[in-house]
C-alpha atoms as a PDB file:
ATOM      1  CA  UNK A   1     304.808 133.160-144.405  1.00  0.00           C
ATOM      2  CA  UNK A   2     307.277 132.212-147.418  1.00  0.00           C
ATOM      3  CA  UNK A   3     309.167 129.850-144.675  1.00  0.00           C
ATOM      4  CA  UNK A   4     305.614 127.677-144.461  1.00  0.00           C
ATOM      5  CA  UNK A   5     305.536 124.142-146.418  1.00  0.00           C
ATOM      6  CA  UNK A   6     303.833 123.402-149.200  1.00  0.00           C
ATOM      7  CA  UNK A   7     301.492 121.405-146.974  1.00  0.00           C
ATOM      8  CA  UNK A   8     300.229 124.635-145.256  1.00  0.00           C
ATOM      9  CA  UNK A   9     300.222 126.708-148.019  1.00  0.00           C
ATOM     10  CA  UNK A  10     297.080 124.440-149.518  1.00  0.00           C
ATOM     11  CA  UNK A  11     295.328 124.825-146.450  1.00  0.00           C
ATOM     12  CA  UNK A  12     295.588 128.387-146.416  1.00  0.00           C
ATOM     13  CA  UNK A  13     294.618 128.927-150.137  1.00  0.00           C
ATOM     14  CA  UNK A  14     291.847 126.552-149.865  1.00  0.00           C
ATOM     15  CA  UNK A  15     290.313 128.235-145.918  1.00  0.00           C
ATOM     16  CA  UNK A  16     290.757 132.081-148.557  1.00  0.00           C
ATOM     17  CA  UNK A  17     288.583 130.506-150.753  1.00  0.00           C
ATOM     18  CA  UNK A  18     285.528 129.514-148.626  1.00  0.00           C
ATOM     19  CA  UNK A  19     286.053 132.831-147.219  1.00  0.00           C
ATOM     20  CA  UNK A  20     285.283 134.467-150.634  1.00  0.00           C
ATOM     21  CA  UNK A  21     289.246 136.757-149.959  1.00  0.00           C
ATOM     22  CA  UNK A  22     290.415 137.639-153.098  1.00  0.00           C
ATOM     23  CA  UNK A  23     293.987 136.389-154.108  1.00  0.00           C
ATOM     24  CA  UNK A  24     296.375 136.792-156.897  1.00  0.00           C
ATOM     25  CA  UNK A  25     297.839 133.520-157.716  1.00  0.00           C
ATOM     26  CA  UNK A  26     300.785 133.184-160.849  1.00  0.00           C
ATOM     27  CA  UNK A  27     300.604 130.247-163.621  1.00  0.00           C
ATOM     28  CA  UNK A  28     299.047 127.494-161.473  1.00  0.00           C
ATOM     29  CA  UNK A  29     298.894 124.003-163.063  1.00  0.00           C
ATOM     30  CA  UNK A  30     296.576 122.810-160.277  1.00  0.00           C
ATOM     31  CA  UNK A  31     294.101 120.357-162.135  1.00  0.00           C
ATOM     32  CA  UNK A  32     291.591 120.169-159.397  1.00  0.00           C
ATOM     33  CA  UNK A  33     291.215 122.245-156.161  1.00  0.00           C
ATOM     34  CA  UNK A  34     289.164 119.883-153.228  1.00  0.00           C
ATOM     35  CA  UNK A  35     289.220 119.742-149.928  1.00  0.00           C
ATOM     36  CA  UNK A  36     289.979 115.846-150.142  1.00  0.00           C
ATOM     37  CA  UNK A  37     292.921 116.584-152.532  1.00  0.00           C
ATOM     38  CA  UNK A  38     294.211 119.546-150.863  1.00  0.00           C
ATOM     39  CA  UNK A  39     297.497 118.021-150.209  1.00  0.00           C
ATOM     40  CA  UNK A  40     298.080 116.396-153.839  1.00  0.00           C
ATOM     41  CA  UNK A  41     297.603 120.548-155.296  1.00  0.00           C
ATOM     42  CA  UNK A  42     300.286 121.254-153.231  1.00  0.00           C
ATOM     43  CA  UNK A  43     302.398 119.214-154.635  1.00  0.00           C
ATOM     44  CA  UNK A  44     301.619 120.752-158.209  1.00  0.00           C
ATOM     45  CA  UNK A  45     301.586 124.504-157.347  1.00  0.00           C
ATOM     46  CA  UNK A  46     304.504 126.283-159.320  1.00  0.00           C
ATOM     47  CA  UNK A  47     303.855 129.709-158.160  1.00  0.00           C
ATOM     48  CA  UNK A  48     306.446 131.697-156.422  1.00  0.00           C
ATOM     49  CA  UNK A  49     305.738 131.791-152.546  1.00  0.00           C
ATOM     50  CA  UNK A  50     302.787 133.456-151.141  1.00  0.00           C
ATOM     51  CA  UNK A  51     302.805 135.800-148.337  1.00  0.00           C
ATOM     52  CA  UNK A  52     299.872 136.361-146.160  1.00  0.00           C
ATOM     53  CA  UNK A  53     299.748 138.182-143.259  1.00  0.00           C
ATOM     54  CA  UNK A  54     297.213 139.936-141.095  1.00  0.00           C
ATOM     55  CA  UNK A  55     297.376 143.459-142.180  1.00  0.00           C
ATOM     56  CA  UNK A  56     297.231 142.751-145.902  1.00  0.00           C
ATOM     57  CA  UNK A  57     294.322 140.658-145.840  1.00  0.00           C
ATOM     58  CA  UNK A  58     291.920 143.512-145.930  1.00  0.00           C
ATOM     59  CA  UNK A  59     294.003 145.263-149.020  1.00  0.00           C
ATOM     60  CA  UNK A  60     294.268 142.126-150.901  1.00  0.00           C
ATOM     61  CA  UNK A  61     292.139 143.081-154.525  1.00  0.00           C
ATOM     62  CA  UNK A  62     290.051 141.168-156.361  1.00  0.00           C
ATOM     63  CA  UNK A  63     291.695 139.195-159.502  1.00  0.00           C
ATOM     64  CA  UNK A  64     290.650 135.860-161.657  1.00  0.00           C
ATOM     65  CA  UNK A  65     292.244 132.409-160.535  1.00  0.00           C
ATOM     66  CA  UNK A  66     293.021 130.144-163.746  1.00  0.00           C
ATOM     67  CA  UNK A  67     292.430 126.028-163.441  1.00  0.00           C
ATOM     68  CA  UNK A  68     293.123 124.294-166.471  1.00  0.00           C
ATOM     69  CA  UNK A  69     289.459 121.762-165.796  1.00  0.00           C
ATOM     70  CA  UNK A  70     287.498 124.559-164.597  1.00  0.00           C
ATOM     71  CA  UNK A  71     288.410 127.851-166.763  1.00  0.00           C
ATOM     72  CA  UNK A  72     288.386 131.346-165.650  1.00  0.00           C
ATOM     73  CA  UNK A  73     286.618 131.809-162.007  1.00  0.00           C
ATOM     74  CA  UNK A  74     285.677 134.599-160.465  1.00  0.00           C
ATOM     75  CA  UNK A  75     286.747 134.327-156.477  1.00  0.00           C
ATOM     76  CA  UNK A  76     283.586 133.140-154.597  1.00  0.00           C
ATOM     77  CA  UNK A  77     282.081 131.256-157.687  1.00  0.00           C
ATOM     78  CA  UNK A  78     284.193 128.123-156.484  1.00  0.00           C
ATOM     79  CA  UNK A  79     282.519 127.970-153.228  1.00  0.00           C
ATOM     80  CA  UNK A  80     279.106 128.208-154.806  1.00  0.00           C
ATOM     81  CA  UNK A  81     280.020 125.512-156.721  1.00  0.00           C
ATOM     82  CA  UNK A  82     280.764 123.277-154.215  1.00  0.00           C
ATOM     83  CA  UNK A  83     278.382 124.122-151.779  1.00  0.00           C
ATOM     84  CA  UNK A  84     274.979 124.497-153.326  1.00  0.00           C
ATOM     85  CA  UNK A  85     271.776 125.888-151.018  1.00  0.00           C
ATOM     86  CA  UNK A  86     269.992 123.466-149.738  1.00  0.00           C
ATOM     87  CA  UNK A  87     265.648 123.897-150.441  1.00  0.00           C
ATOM     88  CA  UNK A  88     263.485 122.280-147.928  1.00  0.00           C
ATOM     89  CA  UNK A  89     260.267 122.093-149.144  1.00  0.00           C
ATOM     90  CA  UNK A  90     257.373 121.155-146.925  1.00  0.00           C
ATOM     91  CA  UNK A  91     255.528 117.636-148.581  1.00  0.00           C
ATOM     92  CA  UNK A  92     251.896 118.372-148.546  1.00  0.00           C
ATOM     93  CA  UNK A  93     249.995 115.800-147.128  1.00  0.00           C
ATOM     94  CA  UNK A  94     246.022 114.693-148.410  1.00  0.00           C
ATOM     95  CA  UNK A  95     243.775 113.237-146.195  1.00  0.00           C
ATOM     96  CA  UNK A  96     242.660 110.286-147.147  1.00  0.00           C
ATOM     97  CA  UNK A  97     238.866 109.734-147.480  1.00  0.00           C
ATOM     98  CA  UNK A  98     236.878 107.415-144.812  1.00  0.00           C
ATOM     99  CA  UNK A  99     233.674 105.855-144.928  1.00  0.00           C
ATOM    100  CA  UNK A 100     232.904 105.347-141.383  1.00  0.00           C
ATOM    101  CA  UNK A 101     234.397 106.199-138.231  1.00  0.00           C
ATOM    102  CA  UNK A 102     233.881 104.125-134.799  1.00  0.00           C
ATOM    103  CA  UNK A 103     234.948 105.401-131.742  1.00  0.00           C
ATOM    104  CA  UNK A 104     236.131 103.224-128.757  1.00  0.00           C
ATOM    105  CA  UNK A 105     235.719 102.721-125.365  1.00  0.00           C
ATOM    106  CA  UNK A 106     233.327 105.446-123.368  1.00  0.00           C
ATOM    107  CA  UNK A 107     233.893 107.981-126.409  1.00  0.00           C
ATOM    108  CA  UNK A 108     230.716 109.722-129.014  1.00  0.00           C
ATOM    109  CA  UNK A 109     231.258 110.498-132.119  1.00  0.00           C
ATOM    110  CA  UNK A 110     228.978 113.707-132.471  1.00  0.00           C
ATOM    111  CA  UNK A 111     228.458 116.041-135.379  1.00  0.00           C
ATOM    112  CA  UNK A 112     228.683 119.812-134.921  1.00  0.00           C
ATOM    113  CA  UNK A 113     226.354 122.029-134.800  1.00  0.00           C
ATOM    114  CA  UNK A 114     226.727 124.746-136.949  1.00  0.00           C
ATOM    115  CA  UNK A 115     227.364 128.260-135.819  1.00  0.00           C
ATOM    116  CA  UNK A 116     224.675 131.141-134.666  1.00  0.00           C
ATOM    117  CA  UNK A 117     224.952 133.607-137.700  1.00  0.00           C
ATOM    118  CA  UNK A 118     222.294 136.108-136.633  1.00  0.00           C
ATOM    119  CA  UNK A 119     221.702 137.161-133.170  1.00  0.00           C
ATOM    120  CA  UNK A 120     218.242 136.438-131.015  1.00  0.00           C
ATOM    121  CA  UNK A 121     217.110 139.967-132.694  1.00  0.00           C
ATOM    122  CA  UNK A 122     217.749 139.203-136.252  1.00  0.00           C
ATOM    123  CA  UNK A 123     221.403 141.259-136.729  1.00  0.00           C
ATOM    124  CA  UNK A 124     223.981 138.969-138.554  1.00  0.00           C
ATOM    125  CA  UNK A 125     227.334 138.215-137.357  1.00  0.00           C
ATOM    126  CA  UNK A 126     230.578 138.026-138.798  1.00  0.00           C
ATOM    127  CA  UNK A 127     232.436 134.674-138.698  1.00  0.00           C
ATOM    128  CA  UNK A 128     234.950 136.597-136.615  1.00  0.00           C
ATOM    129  CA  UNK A 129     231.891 137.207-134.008  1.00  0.00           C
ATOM    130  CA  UNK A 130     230.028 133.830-134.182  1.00  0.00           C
ATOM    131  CA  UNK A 131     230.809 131.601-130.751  1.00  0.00           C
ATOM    132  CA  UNK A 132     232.254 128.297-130.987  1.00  0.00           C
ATOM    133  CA  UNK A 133     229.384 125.734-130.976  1.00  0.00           C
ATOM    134  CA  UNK A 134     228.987 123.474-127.748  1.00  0.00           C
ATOM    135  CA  UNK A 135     226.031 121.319-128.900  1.00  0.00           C
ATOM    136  CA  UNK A 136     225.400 118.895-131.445  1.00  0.00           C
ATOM    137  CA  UNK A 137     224.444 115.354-132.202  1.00  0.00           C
ATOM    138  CA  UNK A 138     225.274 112.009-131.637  1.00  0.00           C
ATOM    139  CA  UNK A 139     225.906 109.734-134.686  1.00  0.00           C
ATOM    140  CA  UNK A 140     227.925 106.726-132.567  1.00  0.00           C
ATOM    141  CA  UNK A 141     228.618 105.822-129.461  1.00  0.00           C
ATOM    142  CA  UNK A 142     231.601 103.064-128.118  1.00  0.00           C
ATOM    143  CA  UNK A 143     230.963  99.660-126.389  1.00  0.00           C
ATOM    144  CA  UNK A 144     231.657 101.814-122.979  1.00  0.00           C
ATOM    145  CA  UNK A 145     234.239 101.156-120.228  1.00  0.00           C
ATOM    146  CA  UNK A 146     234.594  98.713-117.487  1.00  0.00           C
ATOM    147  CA  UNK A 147     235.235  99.841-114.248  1.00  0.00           C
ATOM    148  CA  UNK A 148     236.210  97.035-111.115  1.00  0.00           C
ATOM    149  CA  UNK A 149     234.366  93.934-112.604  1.00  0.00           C
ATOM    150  CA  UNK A 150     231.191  96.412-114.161  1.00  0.00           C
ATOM    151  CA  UNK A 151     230.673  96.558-117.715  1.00  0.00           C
ATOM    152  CA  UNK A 152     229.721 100.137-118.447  1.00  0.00           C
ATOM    153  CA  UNK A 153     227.517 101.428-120.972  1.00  0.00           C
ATOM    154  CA  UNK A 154     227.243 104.815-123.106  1.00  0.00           C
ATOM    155  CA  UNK A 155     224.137 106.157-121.539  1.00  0.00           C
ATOM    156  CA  UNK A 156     223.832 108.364-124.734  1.00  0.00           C
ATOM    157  CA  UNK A 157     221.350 106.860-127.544  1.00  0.00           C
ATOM    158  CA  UNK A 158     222.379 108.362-130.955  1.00  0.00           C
ATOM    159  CA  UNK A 159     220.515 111.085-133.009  1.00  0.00           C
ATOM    160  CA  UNK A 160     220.487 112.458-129.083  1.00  0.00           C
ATOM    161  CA  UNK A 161     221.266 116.413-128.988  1.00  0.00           C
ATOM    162  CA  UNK A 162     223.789 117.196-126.375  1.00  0.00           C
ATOM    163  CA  UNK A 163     225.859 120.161-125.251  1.00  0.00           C
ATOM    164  CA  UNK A 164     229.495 119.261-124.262  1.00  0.00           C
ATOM    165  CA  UNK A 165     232.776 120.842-122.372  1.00  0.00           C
ATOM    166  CA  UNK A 166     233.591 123.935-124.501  1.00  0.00           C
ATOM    167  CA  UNK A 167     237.596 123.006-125.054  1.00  0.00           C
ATOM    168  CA  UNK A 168     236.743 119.010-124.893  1.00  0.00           C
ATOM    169  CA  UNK A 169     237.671 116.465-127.413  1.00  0.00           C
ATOM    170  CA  UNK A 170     239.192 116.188-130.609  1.00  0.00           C
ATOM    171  CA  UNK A 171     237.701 117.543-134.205  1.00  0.00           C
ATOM    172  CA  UNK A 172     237.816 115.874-137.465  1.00  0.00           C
ATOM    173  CA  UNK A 173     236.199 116.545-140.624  1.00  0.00           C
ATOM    174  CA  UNK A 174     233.935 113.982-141.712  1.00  0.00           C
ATOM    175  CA  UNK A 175     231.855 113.986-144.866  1.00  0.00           C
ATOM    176  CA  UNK A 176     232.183 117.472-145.305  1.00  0.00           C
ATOM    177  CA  UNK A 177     231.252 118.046-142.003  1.00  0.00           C
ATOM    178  CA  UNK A 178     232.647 118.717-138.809  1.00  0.00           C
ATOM    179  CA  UNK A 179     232.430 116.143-135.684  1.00  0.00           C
ATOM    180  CA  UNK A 180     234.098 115.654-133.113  1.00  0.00           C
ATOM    181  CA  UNK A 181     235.244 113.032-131.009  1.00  0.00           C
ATOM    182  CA  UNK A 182     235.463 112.919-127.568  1.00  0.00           C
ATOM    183  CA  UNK A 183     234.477 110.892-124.015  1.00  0.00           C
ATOM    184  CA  UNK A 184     230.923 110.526-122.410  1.00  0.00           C
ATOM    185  CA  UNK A 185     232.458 112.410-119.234  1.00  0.00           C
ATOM    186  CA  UNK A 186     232.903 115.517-121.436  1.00  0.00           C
ATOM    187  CA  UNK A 187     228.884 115.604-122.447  1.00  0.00           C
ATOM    188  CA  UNK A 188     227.208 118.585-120.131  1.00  0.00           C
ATOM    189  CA  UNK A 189     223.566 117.151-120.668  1.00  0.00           C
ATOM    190  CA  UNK A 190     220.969 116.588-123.247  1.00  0.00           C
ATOM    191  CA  UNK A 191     219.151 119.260-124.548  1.00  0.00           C
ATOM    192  CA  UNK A 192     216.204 119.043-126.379  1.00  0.00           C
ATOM    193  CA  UNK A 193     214.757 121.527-127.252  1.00  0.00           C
ATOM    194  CA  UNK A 194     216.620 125.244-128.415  1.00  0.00           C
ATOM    195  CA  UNK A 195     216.520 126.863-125.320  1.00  0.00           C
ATOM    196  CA  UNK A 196     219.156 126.358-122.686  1.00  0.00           C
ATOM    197  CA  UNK A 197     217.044 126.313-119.686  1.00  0.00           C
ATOM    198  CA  UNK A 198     215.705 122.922-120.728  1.00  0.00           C
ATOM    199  CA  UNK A 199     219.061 121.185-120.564  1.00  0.00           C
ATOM    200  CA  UNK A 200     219.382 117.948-118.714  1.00  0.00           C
ATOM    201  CA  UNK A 201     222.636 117.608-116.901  1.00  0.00           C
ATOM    202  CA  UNK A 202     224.318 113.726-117.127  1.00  0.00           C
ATOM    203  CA  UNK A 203     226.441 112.450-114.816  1.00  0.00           C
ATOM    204  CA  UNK A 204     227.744 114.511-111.849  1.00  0.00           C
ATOM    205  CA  UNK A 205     226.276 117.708-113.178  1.00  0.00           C
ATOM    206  CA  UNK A 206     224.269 120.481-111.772  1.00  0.00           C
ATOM    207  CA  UNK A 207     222.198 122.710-114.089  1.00  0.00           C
ATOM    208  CA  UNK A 208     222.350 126.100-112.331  1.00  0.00           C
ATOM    209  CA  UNK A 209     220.170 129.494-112.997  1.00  0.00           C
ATOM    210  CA  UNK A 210     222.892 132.515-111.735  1.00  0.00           C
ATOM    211  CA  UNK A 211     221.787 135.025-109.212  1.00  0.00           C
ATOM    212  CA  UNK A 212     221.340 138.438-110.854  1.00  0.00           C
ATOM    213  CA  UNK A 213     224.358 140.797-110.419  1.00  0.00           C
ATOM    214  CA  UNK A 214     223.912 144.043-108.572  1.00  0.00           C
ATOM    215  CA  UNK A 215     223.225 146.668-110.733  1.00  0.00           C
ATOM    216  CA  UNK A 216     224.419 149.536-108.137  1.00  0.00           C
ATOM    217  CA  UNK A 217     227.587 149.658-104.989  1.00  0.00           C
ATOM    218  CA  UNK A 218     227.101 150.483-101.584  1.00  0.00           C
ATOM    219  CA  UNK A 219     227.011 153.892-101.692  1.00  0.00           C
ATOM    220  CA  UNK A 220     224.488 154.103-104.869  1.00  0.00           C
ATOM    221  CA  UNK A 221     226.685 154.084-108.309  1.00  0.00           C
ATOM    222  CA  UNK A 222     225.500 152.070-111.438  1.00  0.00           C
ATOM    223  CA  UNK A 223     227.488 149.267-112.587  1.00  0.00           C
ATOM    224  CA  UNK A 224     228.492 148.946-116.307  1.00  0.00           C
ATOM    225  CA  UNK A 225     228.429 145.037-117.580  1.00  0.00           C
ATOM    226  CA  UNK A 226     231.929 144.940-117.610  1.00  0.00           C
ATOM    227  CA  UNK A 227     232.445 146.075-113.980  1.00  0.00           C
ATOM    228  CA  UNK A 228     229.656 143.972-112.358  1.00  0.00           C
ATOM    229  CA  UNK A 229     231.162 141.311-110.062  1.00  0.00           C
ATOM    230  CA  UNK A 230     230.626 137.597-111.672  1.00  0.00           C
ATOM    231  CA  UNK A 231     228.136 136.086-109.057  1.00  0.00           C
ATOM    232  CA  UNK A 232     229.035 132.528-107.318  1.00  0.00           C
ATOM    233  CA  UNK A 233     225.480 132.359-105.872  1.00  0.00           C
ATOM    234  CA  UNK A 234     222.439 131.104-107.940  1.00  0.00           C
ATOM    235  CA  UNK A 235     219.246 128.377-107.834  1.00  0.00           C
ATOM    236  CA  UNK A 236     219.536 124.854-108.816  1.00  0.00           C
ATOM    237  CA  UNK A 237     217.426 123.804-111.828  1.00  0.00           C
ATOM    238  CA  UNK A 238     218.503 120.472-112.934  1.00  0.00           C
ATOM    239  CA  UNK A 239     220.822 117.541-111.089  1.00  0.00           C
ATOM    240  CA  UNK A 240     222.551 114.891-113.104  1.00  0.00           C
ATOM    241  CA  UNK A 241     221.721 110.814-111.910  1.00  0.00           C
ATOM    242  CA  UNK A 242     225.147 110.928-109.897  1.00  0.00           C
ATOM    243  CA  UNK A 243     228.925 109.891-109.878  1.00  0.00           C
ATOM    244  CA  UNK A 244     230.637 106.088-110.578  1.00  0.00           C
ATOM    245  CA  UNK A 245     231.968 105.259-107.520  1.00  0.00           C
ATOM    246  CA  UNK A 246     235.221 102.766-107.673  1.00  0.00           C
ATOM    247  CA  UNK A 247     232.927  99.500-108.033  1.00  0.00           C
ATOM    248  CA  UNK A 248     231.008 100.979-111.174  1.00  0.00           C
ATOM    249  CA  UNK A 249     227.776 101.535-108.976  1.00  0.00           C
ATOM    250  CA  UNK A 250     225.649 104.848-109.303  1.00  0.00           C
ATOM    251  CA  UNK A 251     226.202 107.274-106.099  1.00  0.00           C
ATOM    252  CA  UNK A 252     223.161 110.326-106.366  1.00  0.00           C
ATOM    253  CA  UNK A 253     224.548 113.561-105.651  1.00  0.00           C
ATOM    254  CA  UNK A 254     223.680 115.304-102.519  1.00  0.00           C
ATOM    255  CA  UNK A 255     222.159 118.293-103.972  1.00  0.00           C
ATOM    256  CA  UNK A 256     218.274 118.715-104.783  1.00  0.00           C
ATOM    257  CA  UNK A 257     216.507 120.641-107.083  1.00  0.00           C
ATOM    258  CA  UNK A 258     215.240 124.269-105.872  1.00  0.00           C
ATOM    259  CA  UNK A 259     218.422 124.915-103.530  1.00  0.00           C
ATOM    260  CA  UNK A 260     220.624 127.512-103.427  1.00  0.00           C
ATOM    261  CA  UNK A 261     224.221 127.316-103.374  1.00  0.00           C
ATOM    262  CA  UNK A 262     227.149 129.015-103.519  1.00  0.00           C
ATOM    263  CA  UNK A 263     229.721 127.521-106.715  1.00  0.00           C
ATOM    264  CA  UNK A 264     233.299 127.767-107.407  1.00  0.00           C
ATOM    265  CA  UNK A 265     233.760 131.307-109.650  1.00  0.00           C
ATOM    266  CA  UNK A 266     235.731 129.408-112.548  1.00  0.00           C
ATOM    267  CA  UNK A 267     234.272 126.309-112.602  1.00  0.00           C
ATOM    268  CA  UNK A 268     231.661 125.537-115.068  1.00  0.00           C
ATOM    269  CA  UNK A 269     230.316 126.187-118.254  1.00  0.00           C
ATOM    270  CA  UNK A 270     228.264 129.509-118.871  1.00  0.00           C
ATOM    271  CA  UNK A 271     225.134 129.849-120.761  1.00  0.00           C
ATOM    272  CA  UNK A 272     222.766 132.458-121.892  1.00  0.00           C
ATOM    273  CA  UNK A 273     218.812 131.705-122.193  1.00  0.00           C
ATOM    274  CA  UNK A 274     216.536 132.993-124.592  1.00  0.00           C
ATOM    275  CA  UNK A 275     215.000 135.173-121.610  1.00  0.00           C
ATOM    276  CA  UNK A 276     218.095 136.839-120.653  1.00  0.00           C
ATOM    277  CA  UNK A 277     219.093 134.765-118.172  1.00  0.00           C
ATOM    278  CA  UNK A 278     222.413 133.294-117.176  1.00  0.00           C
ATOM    279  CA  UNK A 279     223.176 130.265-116.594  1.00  0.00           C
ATOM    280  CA  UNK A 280     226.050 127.641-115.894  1.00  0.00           C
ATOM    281  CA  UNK A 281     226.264 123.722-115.504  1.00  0.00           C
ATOM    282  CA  UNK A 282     229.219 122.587-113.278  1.00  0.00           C
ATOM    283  CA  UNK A 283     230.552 119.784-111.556  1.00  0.00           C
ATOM    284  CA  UNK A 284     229.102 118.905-108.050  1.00  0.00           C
ATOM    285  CA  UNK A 285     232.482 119.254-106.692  1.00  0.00           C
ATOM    286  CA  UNK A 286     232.608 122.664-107.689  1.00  0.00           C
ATOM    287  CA  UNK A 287     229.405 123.309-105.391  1.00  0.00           C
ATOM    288  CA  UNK A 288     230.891 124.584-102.312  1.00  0.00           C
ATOM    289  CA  UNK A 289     227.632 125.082-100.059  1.00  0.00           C
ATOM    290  CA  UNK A 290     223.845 125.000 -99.738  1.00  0.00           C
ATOM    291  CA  UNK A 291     222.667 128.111 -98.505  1.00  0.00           C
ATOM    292  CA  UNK A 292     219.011 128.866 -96.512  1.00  0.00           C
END
């Protein structure tokens, strides 16, 4: 309103400007218009009063603002001017090259083994279609782990090939080459040969050959592969040496070789043999009975 200060009137023409609303203003001598110095431009402002009010806002038209350091500006152009865009640009970052790589405590370094391109008959796959590698071989092993007053060794030699936990550990590219990293707990068994069925549980693992599924129901119907129950039932093959108990001493698990038990159904880690068979090395917790 005409009856506001001089005071207010900066404040209003300077909160019109950030808001990009145009506005006529008559033979202003203002030198500089900032927020800091809103109150010295009112002092300067010769123009006859200014009258805003609600309902004239949105017929206010668009008109050229004259400052004797800045020129001619176009309403809006002073806000771009004083608040530029800010660019964030993300910093790439280059790994830096290592020659060697020693892993601590009960942790194996192991180097990947590289993916199945073609299946068992010969047909290629696409990387999209090629599993996630579980084996591979050892190039270092830590100094082990001590557990009550036992010193604890890495029972894995290196150059051994194991097969490890499918989600375990940590990857890093070494060489050109992917390893990865992770603890002597997380190493299913030593295989060494390429067939599954030869694997050699470590540890409190049990090697496991899965019952077949049935192939019909009750009352006579054929089973597709995708709606044939998961069995929980199959024949023991292989037994790790046993479990650490709290002292560091080697407890044997009380499963044999040649028994069949019944498992946990999503425990585990499932294999396929070169004969078509499945298979799946677990925990001995995860074995919840022997059955005769």
């Amino acid at each position: 309103n005409s009856s506001c200060n001089k005071k207010d009137q900066s404040i209003v023409l300077y909160s019109l400007s950030l808001l990009q609303l145009p506005l006529r203003v008559l033979s202003s001598k203002v030198t500089t218009f900032s927020y800091p110095q809103a109150e010295m431009a009112a002092t300067q402002l010769t123009a006859s009063p200014v009258t805003v009010s609600a309902r004239s806002l949105a017929s206010l038209r668009a008109s050229s603002a004259k400052f004797s350091s800045f020129g001619t500006l176009k309403p809006g152009t002073l806000r771009q001017s004083l608040f530029r865009p800010l660019v964030v640009r993300a910093a790439s970052v280059v790994a830096p090259k290592y020659t060697s790589i020693k892993p601590l405590g009960d942790r194996v370094l192991v180097k990947i083994k590289e993916a199945e391109e073609k299946t068992m008959g010969g047909i290629l796959l696409p990387s999209t279609a090629q599993s996630k590698p579980q084996g591979g071989e050892v190039v270092a092993v830590g100094e082990g782990r001590t557990i009550g007053k036992n010193k604890i060794d890495i029972n894995v030699p290196t150059g051994a090939q194991i097969i490890y936990s499918k989600y375990a550990g940590t990857e890093v590219e070494f060489n050109d080459v992917k390893h990865l990293i992770l603890k002597e707990d997380d190493i299913v068994g030593l295989l060494e040969t390429d067939d599954i069925k030869d694997l050699k549980p470590l540890n409190d693992r049990v090697f496991i050959k899965v019952a077949e599924a049935e192939e019909k129901t009750a009352g006579g119907l054929l089973l597709t592969e995708t709606t044939k129950e998961k069995p929980s039932i199959g024949t023991v093959i292989a037994v790790g040496p046993g479990s650490l108990d709290e002292e560091g001493k080697l407890q044997p698990l009380p499963i044999s070789t040649g028994s069949t038990v019944l498992y946990s159904k999503y425990a585990g880690n499932d294999f396929k043999g070169k004969d078509g068979s499945n298979y799946i090395a677990l925990r001995a917790s995860d074995v919840m009975a022997i059955l005769s």
